[in-house]
C-alpha atoms as a PDB file:
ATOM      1  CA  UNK A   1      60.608 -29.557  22.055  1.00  0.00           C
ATOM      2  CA  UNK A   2      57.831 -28.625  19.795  1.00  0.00           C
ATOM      3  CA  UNK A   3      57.068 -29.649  16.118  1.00  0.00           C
ATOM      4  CA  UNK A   4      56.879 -26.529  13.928  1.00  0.00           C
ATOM      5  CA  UNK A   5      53.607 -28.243  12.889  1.00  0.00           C
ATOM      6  CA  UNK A   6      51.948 -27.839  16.024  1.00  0.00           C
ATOM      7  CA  UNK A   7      52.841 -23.941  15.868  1.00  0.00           C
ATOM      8  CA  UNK A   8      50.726 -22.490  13.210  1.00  0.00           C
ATOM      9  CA  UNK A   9      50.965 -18.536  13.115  1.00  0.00           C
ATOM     10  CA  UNK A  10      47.407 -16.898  12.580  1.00  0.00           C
ATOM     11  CA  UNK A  11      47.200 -14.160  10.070  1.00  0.00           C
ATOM     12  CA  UNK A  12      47.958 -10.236  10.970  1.00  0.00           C
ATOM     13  CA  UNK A  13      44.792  -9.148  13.169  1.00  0.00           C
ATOM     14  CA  UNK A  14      44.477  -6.372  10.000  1.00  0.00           C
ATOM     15  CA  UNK A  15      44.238  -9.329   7.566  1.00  0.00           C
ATOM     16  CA  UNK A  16      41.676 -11.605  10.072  1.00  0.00           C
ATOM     17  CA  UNK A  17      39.619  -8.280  10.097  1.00  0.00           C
ATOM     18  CA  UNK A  18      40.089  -8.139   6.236  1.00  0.00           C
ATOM     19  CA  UNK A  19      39.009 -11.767   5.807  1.00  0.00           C
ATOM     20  CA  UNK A  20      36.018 -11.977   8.135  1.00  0.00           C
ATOM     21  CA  UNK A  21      34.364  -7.942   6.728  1.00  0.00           C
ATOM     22  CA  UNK A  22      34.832  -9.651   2.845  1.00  0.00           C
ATOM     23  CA  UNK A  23      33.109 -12.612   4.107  1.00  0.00           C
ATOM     24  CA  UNK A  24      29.946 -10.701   6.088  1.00  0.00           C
ATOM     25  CA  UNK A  25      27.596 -10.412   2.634  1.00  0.00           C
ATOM     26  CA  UNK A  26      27.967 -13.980   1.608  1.00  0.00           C
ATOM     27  CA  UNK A  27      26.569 -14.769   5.820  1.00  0.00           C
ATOM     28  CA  UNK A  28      23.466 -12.278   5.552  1.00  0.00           C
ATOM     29  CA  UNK A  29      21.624 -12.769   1.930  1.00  0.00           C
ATOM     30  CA  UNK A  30      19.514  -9.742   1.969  1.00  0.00           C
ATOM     31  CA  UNK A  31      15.949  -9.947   1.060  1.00  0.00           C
ATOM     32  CA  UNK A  32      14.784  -9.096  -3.011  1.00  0.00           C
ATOM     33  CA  UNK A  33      12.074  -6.677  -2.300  1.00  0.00           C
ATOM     34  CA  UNK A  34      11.448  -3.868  -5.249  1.00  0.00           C
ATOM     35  CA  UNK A  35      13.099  -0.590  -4.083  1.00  0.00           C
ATOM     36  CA  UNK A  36      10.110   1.353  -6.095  1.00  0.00           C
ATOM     37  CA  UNK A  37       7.359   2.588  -4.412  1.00  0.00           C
ATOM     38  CA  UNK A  38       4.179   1.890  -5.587  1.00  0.00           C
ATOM     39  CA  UNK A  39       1.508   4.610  -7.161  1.00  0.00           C
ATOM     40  CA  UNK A  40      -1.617   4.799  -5.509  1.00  0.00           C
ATOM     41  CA  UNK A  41      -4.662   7.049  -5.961  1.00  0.00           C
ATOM     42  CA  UNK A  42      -7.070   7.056  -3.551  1.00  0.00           C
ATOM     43  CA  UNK A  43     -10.639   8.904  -4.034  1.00  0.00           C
ATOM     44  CA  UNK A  44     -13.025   9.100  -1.001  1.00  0.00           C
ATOM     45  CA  UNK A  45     -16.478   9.697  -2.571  1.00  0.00           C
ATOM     46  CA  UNK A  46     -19.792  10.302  -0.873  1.00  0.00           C
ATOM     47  CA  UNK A  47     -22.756   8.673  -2.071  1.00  0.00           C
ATOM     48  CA  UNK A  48     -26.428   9.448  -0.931  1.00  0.00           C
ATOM     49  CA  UNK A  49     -30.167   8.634  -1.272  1.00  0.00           C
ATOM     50  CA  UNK A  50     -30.623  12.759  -1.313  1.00  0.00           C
ATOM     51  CA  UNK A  51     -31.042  14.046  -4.739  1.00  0.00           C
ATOM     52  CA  UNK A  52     -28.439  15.681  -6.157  1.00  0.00           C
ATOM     53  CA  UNK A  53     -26.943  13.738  -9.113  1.00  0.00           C
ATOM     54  CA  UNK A  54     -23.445  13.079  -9.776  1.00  0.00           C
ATOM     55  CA  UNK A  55     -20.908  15.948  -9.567  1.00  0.00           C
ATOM     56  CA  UNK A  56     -19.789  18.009 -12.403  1.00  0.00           C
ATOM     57  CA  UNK A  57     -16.315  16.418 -12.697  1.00  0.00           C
ATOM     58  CA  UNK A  58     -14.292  14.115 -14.235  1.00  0.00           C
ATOM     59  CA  UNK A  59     -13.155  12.011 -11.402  1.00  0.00           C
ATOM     60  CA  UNK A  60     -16.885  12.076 -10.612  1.00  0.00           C
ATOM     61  CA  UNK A  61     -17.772  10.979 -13.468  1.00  0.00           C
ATOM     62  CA  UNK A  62     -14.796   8.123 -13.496  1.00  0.00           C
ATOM     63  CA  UNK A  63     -16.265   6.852 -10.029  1.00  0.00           C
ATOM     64  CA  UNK A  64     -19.837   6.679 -11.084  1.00  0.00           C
ATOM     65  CA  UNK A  65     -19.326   4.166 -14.048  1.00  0.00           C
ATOM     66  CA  UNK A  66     -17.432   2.266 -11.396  1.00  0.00           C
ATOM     67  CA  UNK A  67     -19.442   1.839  -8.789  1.00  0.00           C
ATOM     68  CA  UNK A  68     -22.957   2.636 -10.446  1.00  0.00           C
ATOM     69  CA  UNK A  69     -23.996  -1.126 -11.083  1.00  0.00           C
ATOM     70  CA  UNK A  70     -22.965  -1.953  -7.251  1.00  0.00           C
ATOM     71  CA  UNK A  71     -24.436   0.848  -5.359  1.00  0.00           C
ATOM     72  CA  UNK A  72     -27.490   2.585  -4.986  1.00  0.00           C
ATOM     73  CA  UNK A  73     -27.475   6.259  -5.186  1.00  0.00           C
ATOM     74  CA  UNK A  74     -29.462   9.395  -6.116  1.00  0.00           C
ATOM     75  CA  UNK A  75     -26.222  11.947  -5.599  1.00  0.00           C
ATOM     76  CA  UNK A  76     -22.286  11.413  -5.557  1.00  0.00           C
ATOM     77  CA  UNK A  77     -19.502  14.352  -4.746  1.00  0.00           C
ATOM     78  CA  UNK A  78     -15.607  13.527  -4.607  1.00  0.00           C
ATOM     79  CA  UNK A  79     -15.005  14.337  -1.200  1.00  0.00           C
ATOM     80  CA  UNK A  80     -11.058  13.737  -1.513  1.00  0.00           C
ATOM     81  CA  UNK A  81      -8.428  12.912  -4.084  1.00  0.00           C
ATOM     82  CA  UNK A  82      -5.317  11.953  -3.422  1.00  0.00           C
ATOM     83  CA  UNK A  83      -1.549  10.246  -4.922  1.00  0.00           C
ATOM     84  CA  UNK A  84       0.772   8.335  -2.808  1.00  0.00           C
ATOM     85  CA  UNK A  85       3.904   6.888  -3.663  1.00  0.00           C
ATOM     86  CA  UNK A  86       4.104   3.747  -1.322  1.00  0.00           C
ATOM     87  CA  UNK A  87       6.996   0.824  -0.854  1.00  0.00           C
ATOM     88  CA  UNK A  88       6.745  -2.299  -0.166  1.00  0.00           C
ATOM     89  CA  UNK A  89       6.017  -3.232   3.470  1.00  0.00           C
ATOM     90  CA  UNK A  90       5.324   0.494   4.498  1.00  0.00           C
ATOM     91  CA  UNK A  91       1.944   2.477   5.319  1.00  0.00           C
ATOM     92  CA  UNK A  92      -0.150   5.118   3.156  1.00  0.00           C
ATOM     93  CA  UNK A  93      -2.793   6.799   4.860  1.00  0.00           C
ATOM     94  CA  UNK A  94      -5.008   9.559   4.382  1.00  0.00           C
ATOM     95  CA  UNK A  95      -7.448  10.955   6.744  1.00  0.00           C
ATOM     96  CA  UNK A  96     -11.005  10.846   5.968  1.00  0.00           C
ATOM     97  CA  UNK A  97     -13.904  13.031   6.776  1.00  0.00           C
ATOM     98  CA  UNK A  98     -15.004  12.648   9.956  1.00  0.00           C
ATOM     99  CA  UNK A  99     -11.206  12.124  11.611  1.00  0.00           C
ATOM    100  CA  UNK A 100     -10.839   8.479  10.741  1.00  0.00           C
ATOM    101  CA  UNK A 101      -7.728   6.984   8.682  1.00  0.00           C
ATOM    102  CA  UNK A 102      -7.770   5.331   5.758  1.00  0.00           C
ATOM    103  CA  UNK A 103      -4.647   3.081   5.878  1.00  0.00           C
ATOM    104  CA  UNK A 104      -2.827   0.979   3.147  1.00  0.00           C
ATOM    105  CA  UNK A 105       0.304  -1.136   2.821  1.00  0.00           C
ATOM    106  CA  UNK A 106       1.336  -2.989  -0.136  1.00  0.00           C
ATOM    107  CA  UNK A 107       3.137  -5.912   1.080  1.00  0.00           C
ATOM    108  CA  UNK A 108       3.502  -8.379  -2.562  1.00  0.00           C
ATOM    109  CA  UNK A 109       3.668  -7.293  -6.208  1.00  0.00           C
ATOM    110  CA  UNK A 110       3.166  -9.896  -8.574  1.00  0.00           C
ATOM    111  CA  UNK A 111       2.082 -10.287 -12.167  1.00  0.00           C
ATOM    112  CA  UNK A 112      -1.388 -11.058 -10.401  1.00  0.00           C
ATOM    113  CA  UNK A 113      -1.435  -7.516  -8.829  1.00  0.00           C
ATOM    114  CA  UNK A 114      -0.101  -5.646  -5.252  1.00  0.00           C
ATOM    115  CA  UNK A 115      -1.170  -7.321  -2.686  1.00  0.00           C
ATOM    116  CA  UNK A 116      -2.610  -4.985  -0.167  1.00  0.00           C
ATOM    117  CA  UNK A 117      -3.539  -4.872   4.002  1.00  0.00           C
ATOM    118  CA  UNK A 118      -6.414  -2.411   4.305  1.00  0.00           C
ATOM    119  CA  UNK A 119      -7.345  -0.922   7.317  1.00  0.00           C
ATOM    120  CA  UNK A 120     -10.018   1.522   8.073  1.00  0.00           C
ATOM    121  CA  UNK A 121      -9.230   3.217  11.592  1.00  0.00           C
ATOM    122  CA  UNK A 122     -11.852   1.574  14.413  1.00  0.00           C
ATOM    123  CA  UNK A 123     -13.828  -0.484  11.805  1.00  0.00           C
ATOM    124  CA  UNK A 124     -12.681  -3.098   8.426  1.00  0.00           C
ATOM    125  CA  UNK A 125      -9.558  -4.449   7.553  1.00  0.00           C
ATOM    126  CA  UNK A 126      -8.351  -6.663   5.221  1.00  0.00           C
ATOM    127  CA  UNK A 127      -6.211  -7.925   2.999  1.00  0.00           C
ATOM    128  CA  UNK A 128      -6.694  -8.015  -0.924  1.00  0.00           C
ATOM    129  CA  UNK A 129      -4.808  -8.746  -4.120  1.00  0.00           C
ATOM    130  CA  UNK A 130      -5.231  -5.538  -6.517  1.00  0.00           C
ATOM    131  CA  UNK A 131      -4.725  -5.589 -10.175  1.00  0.00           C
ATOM    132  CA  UNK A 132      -2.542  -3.041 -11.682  1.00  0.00           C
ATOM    133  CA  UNK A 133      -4.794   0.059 -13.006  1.00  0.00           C
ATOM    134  CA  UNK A 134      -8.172  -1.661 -11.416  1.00  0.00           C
ATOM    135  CA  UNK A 135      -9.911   0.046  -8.629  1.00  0.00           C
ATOM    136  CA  UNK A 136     -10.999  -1.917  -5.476  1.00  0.00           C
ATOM    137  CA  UNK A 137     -14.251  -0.251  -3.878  1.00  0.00           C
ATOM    138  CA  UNK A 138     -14.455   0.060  -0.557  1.00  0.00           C
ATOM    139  CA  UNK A 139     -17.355   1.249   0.856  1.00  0.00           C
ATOM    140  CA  UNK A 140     -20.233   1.612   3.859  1.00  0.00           C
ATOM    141  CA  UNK A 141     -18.805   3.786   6.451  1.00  0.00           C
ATOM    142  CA  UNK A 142     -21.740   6.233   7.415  1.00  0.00           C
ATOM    143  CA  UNK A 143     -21.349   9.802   6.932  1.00  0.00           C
ATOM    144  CA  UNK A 144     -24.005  12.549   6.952  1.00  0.00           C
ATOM    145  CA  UNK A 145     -26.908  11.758   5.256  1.00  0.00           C
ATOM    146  CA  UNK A 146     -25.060   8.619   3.622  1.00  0.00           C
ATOM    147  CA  UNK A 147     -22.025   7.189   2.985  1.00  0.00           C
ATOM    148  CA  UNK A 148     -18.285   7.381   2.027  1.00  0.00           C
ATOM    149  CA  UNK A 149     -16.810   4.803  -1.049  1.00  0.00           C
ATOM    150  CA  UNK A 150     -13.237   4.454  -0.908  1.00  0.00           C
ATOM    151  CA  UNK A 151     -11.547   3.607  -4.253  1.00  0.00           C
ATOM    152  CA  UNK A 152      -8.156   2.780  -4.103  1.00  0.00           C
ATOM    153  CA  UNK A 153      -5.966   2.214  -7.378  1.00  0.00           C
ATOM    154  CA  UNK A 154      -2.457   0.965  -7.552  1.00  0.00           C
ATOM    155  CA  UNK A 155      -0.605   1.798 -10.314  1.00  0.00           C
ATOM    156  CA  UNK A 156       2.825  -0.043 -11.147  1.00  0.00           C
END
């Protein structure tokens, strides 16, 4: 004879199904990352020993009282101009002159800034932490008669 005790009857295989879905977000915490994307402008510059001045334009303008105390220059033209909206932990990219591609991923934002990997196709990479609204130069690659300046600019 057996005990009643020793016979348990399991739940309907609806309910078990029921139980165990309900119980699947409390098993798999999903990470906090900010859905946003962040803004980015990028401007590709190119700054030479050739005179020439700097451009007739704003953004020109903009660049050269950025960069004018840290490079040396007799002529600057805005090659490129561009926005991206990027999230977290995916890639921006825009091609620069000459074929090569500028890539960026912002992979932290924090009240210090985005932290972002930098990568310029066959050449530098690197990761840096960029304030909101402050321009990090990147510069050196040679093209034509001097060289391209890279400013990227997160916005958040």
């Amino acid at each position: 004879m057996c005990s009643s005790s020793r016979h348990r009857r399991w739940p309907a295989p609806s309910l078990l199904a029921a139980l165990l879905l309900a119980a699947l977000p409390l098993a798999a915490p999903v990470a906090a990352e900010d859905p946003r994307p962040i803004d980015f402008e990028v401007t590709v510059v190119h700054v030479s020993s050739r005179e020439g001045g700097v451009q007739a334009s704003e953004r020109a303008r903009r660049v050269d009282s950025i960069i004018g105390s840290q490079i040396k220059y007799d002529s600057l033209r805005v090659l490129d101009f561009r926005r991206r909206k990027v999230p977290l932990n995916q890639i921006g990219s825009v091609t620069l002159p000459g074929g090569k591609r500028f890539r960026f991923r912002p992979m932290d934002l924090s009240d210090e800034g985005v932290l972002v990997a930098v990568d310029v196709e066959r050449s530098a990479q690197g990761d840096f932490r960029i304030p909101r609204r402050k321009p990090f130069v990147f510069g050196g690659q040679r093209y034509q008669d001097g060289q391209l300046v890279i400013l990227l600019e997160p916005d958040y």
